[in-house]
Protein backbone atom coordinates (compact mmCIF):
# COMPACT_ATOMS: atom_id res chain seq x y z
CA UNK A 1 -104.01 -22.33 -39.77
CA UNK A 2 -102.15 -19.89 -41.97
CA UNK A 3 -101.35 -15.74 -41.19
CA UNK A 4 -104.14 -15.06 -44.05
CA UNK A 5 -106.51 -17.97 -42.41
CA UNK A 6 -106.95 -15.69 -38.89
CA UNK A 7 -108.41 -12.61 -41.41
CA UNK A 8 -111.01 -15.01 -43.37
CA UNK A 9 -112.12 -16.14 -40.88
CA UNK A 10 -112.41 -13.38 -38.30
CA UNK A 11 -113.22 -10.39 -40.32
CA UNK A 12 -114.53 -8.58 -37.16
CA UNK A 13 -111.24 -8.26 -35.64
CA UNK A 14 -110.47 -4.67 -37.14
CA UNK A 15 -107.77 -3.87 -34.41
CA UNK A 16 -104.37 -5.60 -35.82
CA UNK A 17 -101.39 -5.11 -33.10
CA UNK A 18 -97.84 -6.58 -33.71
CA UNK A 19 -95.66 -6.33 -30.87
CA UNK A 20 -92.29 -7.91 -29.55
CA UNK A 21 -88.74 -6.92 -29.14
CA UNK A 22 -86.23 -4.30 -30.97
CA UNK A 23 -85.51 -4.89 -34.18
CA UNK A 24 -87.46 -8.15 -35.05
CA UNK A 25 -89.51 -6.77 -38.15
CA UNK A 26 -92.83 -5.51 -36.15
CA UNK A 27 -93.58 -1.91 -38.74
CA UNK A 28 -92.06 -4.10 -41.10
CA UNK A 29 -95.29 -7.00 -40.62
CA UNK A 30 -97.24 -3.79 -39.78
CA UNK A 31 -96.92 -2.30 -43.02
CA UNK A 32 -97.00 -5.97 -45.04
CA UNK A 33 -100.56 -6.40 -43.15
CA UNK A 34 -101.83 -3.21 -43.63
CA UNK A 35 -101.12 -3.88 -47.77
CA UNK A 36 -102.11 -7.04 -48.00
CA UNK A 37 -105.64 -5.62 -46.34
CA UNK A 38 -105.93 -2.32 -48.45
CA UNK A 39 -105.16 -4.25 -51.58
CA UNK A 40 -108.47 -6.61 -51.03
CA UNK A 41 -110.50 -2.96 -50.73
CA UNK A 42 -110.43 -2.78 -47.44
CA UNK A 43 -109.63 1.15 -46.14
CA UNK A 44 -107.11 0.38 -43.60
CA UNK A 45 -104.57 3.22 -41.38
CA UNK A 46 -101.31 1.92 -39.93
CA UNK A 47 -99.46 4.12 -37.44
CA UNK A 48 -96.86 3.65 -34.95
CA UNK A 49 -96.78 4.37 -31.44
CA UNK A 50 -92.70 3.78 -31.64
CA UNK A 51 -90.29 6.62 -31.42
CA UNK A 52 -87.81 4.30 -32.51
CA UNK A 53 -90.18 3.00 -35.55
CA UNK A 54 -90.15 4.82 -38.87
CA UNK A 55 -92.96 4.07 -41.32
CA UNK A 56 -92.00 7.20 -42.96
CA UNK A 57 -89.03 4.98 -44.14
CA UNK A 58 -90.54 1.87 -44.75
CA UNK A 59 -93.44 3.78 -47.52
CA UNK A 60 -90.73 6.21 -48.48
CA UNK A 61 -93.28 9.12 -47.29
CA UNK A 62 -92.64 11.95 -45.50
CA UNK A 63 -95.16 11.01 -42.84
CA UNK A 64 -94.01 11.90 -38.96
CA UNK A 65 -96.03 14.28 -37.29
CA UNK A 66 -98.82 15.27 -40.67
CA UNK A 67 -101.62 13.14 -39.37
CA UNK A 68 -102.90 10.26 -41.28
CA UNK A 69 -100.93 10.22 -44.82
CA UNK A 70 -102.28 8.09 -47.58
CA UNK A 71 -99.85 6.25 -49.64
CA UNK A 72 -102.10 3.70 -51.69
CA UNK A 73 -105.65 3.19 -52.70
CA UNK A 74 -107.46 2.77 -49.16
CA UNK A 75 -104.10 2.67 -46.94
CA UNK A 76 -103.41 5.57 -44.92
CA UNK A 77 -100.13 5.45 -42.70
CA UNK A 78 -99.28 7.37 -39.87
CA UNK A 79 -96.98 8.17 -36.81
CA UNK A 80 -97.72 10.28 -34.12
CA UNK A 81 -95.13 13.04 -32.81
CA UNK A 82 -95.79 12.89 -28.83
CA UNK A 83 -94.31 16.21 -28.27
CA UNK A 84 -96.25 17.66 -30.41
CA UNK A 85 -99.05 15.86 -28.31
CA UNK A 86 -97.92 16.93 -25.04
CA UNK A 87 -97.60 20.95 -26.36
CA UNK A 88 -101.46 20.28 -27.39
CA UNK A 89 -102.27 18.96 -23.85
CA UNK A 90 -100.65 21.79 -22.07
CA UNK A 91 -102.69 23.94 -24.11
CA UNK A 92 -105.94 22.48 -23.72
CA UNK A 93 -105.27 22.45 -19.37
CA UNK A 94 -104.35 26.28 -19.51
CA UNK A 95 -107.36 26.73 -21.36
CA UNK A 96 -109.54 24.53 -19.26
CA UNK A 97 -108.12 26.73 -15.92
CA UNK A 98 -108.85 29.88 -17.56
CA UNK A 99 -112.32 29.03 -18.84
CA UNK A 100 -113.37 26.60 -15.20
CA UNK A 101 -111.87 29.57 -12.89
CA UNK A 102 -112.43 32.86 -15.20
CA UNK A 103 -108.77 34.33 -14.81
CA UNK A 104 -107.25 36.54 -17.46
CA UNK A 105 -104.01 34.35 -17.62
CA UNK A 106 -102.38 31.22 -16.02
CA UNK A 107 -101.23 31.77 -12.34
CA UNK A 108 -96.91 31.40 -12.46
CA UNK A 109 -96.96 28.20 -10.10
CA UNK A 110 -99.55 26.60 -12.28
CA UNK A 111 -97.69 27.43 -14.97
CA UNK A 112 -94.38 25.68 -13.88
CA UNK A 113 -96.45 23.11 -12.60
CA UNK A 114 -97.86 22.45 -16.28
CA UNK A 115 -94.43 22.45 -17.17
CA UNK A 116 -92.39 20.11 -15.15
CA UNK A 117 -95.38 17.60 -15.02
CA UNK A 118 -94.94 17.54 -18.85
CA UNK A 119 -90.91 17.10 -18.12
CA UNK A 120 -91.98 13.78 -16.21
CA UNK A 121 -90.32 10.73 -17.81
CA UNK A 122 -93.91 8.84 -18.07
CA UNK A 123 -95.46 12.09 -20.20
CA UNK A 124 -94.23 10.59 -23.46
CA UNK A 125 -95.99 7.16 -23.15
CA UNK A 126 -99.24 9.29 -21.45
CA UNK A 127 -99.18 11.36 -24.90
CA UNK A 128 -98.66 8.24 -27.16
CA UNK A 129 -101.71 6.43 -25.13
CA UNK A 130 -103.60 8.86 -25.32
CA UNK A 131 -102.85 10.20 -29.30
CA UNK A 132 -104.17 6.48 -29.78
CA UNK A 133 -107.60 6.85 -28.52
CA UNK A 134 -107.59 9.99 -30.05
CA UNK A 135 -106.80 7.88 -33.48
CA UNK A 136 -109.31 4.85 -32.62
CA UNK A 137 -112.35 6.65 -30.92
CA UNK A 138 -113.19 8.52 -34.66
CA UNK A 139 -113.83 5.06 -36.00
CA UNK A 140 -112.74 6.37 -39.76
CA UNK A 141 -111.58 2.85 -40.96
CA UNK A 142 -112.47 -0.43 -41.63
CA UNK A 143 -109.08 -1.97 -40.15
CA UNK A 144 -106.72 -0.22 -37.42
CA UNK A 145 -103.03 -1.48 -37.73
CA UNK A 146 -100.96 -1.05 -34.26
CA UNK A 147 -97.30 -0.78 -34.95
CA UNK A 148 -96.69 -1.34 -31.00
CA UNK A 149 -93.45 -0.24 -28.88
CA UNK A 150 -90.91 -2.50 -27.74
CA UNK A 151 -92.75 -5.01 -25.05
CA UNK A 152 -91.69 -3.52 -21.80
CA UNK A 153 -93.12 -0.25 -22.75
CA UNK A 154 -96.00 -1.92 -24.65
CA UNK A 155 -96.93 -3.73 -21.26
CA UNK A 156 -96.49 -0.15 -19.35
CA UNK A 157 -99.66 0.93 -21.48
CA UNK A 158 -101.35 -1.84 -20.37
CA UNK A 159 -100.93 -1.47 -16.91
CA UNK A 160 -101.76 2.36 -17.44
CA UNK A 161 -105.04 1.42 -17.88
CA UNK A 162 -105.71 -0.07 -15.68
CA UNK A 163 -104.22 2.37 -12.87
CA UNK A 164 -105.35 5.24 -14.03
CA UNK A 165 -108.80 3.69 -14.39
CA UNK A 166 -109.22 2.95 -10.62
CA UNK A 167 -107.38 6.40 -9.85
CA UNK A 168 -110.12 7.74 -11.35
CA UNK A 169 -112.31 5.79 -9.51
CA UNK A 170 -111.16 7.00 -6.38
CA UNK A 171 -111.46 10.93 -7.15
CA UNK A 172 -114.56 10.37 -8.79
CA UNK A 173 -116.24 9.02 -5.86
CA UNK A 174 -114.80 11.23 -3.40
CA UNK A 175 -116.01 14.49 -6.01
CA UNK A 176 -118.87 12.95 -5.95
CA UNK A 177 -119.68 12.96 -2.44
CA UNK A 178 -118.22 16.44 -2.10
CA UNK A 179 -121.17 17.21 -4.46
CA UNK A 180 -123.81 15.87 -2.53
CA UNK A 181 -122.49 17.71 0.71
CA UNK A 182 -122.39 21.15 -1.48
CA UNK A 183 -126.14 20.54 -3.03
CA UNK A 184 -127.16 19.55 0.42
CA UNK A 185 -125.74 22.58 1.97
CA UNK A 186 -127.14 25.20 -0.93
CA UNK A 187 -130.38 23.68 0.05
CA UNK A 188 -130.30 24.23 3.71
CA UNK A 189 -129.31 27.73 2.98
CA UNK A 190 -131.94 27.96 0.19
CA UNK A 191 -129.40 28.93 -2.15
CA UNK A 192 -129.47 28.15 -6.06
CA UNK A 193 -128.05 24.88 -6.62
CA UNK A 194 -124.33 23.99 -7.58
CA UNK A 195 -123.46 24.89 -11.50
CA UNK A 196 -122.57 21.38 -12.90
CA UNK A 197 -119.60 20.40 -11.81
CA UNK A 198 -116.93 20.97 -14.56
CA UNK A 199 -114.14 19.26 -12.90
CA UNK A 200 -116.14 15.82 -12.42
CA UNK A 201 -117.40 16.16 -15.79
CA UNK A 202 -113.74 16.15 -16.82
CA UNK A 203 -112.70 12.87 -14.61
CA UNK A 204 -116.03 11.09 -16.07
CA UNK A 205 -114.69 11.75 -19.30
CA UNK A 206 -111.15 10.61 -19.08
CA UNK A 207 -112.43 7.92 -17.51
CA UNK A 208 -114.24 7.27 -20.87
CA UNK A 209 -111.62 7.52 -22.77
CA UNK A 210 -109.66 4.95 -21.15
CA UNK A 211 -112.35 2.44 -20.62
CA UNK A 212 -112.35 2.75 -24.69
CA UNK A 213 -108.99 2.38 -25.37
CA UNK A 214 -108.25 -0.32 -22.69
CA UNK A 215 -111.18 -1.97 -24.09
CA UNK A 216 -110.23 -2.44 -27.55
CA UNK A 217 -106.95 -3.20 -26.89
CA UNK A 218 -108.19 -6.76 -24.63
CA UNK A 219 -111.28 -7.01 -26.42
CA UNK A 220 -111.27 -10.90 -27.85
CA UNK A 221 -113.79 -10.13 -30.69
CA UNK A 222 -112.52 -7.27 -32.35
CA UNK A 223 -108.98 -7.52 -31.56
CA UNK A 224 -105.75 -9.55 -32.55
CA UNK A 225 -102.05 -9.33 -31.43
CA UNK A 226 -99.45 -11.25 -33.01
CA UNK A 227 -96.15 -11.30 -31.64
CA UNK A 228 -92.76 -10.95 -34.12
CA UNK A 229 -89.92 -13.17 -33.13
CA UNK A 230 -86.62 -13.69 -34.76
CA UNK A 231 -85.01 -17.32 -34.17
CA UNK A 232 -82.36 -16.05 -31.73
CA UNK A 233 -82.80 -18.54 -28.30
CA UNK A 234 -83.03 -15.06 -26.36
CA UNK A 235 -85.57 -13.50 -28.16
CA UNK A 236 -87.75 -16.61 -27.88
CA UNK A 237 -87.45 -16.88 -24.17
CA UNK A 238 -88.31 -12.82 -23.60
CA UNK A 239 -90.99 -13.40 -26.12
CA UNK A 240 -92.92 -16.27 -24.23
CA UNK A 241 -92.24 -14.40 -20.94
CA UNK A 242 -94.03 -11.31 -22.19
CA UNK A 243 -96.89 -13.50 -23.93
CA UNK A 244 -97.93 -14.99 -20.13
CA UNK A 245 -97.31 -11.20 -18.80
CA UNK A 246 -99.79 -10.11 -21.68
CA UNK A 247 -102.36 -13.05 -20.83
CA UNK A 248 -102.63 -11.28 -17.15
CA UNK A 249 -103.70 -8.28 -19.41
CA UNK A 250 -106.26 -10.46 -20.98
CA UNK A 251 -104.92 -9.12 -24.55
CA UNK A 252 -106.37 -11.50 -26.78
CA UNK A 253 -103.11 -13.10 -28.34
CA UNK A 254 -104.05 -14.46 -32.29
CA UNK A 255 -100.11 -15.96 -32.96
CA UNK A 256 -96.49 -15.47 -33.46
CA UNK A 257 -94.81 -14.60 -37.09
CA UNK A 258 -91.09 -15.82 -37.02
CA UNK A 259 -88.83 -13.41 -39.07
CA UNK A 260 -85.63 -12.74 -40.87
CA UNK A 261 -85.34 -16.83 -41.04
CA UNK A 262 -81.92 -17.81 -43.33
CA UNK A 263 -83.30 -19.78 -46.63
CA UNK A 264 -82.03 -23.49 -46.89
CA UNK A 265 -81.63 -23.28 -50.59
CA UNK A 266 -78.19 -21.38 -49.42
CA UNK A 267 -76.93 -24.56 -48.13
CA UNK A 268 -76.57 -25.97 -51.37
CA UNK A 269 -74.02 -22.89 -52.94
CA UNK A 270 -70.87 -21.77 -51.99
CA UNK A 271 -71.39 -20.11 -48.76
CA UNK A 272 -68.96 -18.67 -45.78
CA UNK A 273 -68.45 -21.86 -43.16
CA UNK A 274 -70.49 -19.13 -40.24
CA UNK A 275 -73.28 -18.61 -42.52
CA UNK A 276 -73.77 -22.84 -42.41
CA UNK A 277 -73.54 -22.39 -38.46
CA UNK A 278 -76.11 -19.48 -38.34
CA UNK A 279 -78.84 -21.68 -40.67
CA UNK A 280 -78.36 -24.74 -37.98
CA UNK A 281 -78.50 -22.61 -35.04
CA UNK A 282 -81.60 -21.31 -36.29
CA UNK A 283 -83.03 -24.79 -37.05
CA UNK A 284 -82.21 -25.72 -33.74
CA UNK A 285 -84.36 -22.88 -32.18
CA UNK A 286 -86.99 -23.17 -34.81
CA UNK A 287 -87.79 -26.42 -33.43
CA UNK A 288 -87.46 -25.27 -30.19
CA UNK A 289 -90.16 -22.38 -31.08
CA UNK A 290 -92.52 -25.47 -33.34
CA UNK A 291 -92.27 -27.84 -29.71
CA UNK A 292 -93.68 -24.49 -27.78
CA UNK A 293 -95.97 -22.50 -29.86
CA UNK A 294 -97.02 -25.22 -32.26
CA UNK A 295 -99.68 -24.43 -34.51
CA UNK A 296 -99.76 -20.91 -33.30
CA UNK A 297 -96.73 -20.23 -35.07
CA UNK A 298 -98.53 -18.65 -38.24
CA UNK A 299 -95.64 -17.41 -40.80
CA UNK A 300 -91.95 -17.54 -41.52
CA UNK A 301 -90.36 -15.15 -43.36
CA UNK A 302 -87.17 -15.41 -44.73
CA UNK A 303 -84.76 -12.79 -44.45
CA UNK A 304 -85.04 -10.53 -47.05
CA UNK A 305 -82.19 -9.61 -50.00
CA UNK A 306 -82.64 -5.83 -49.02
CA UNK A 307 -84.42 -4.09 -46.36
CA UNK A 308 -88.14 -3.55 -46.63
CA UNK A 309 -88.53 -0.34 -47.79
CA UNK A 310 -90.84 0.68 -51.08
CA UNK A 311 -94.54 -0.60 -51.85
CA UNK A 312 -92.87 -3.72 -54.23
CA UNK A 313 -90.83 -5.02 -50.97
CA UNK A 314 -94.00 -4.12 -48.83
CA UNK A 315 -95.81 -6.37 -51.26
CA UNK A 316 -93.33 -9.01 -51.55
CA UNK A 317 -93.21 -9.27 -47.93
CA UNK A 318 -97.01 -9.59 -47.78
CA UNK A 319 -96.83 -12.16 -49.97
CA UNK A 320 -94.93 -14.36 -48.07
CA UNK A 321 -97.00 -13.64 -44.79
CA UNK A 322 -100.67 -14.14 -46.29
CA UNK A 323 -99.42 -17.11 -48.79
C-alpha cells in the first residue's frame, strides 16, 4: 500500500497528523498533503501547532497569527500565535469573574494570579491545545491537516487530555455534591432555589471541549498519523520508541514517510568520496527501517535540489508522496 492508497481508500479519515522529530520534513509533508488533497477539490486547512514550524515560509504567505489564510483554490493554511491565545484567555477569565461575581473591576491578587498562571511554562502548550479545538470543533472543512510539534511535546498533549479530563472529573463531582447540599438546604429554609450554577456549567464545558479534541485526535475512523523519519540510525530508534509511547495513547498510527533520502543515480557521477559513504549509510538503515516497519513504510522522498518552499516545490513534493 502506497501514501495515496491510505486516502482512497479511507476517505473518512479527515484528521491528517504528521508528527516526529526536529527537522525531518513534517510542515514540509504537511503542506505536500494538504495540496495534493485541495488539488482533487477537496477544501482542506493546514496549520501548525509548532513555534518552531513556519508554513508562512513554506507557501511564501504572510500567515502567523491572521487566522486561516487561503493560498490556493480550496487550501487554507494557518498557524496559530499562542500568545496571542493566552492574552484572549486572560481576557475571557477577567470577564467571566466580573460577570459570575458582579464587581466593577478585577480584585489585585486575582489579577497577579491571572498573570503568573499565564507565566507558567505549560501555558504555551495549554493555549496551542486548546487554539486546536477551537480550530476543529467549527467543522469548516472537508480535511484538517495537523502540522504536529516535535514528539515529546506532541505526547505532552496527549497526556493533557487525559489529566485534565479526570481533574475535571474530580471537581465536577465534588461541585456537584456541594449543589445538592445548597438546594437541599434552600429547601429546608424554604428559600428560592440555587441560580444555576455558573461555575459547574463552566467545568462541564471544558470538559467538553477536551473530550472533543482528545477524541479526534485517537479516534481510529476519522483519524490518521503518519510519522516523518529521516534515515539517520538515531532518528529511527526515537521514532519507534515514540510510536509504542503513542500506541498507549491509542492514536491510531496509519504509517511512516522516510525523507530527505540521497538518490542512487548520484552514484554513477563524479561525486565527493563522503557523499558515497552518506548514500551507504543510509542504505544500511533503510533496510534496517524495511526489516521493522515493513509495509508500513508508505513513501520515500528523496532529498530535494532546494528547500521546499513555493506551490511548484509543494507540488513536486506531493508528487513524489501520492505517486
Amino acid at each position: 500500500m502506497g501514501f495515496k492508497d491510505v486516502f482512497l481508500q479511507h476517505p473518512e479519515r479527515r484528521y491528517i497528523m504528521f508528527g516526529g522529530g526536529g527537522g525531518v520534513g513534517k510542515t514540509t509533508f504537511s503542506a505536500a498533503a494538504a495540496y495534493w488533497l485541495a488539488s482533487h477539490g477537496k477544501k482542506v486547512l493546514v496549520f501548525s501547532v509548532d513555534p518552531q514550524a513556519s508554513l508562512t515560509d513554506i507557501f511564501k504567505r504572510d500567515i502567523f497569527g491572521k487566522g486561516p489564510v487561503q493560498v490556493m483554490d480550496n487550501l487554507w493554511a494557518q498557524e496559530i500565535d499562542a500568545d496571542r491565545h493566552i492574552k484572549a484567555y486572560q481576557q475571557e477569565i477577567r470577564q467571566k469573574i466580573l460577570d459570575m461575581y458582579g464587581l466593577p473591576a478585577v480584585p489585585e491578587e486575582i489579577e497577579n494570579y491571572i498573570q503568573a498562571a499565564s507565566a507558567e511554562p505549560a501555558m504555551e502548550e495549554s493555549a496551542m491545545f486548546d487554539a486546536v479545538v477551537d480550530v476543529v470543533m467549527k467543522g469548516d472543512y472537508d480535511y484538517y491537516i495537523y502540522d504536529l510539534v516535535p514528539l515529546g511535546h506532541a505526547l505532552y498533549y496527549l497526556s493533557m487530555a487525559k489529566v485534565y479530563d479526570e481533574w475535571i472529573n474530580k471537581v465536577t463531582k465534588l461541585r456537584e455534591e456541594m449543589r445538592e447540599y445548597e438546594e437541599m438546604v434552600s429547601r429546608i429554609r424554604r428559600e428560592k432555589v440555587t441560580e444555576q450554577d455558573q461555575i459547574l456549567q463552566e467545568l462541564l464545558y471544558i470538559k467538553n471541549r477536551i473530550n472533543t479534541s482528545a477524541g479526534i485526535l485517537t479516534d481510529k475512523t476519522k483519524t490518521a498519523f503518519f510519522f516523518v523519519v529521516i534515515p539517520e540510525a538515531g532518528v529511527i530508534n526515537d521514532t519507534q520508541k515514540a510510536a509504542k509511547m503513542f500506541a498507549q495513547f491509542d492514536v491510531p498510527l496509519s504509517g511512516y514517510v522516510v525523507n530527505r533520502v540521497i538518490p542512487h543515480e548520484l552514484l554513477g557521477q563524479n561525486i565527493p568520496e563522503y557523499l558515497r559513504h552518506r548514500i551507504a549509510m543510509q542504505d544500511q538503515n533503510l533496510l534496517g527501517v524495511r526489516t521493522a516497519l515493513g509495509d508500513r513504510v508508505l513513501a520515500l522522498a528523496p532529498e530535494m535540489e532546494r528547500d521546499v518552499t513555493g506551490l511548484p516545490m509543494i507540488e513536486k513534493l506531493a508528487d513524489i508522496m501520492f505517486a
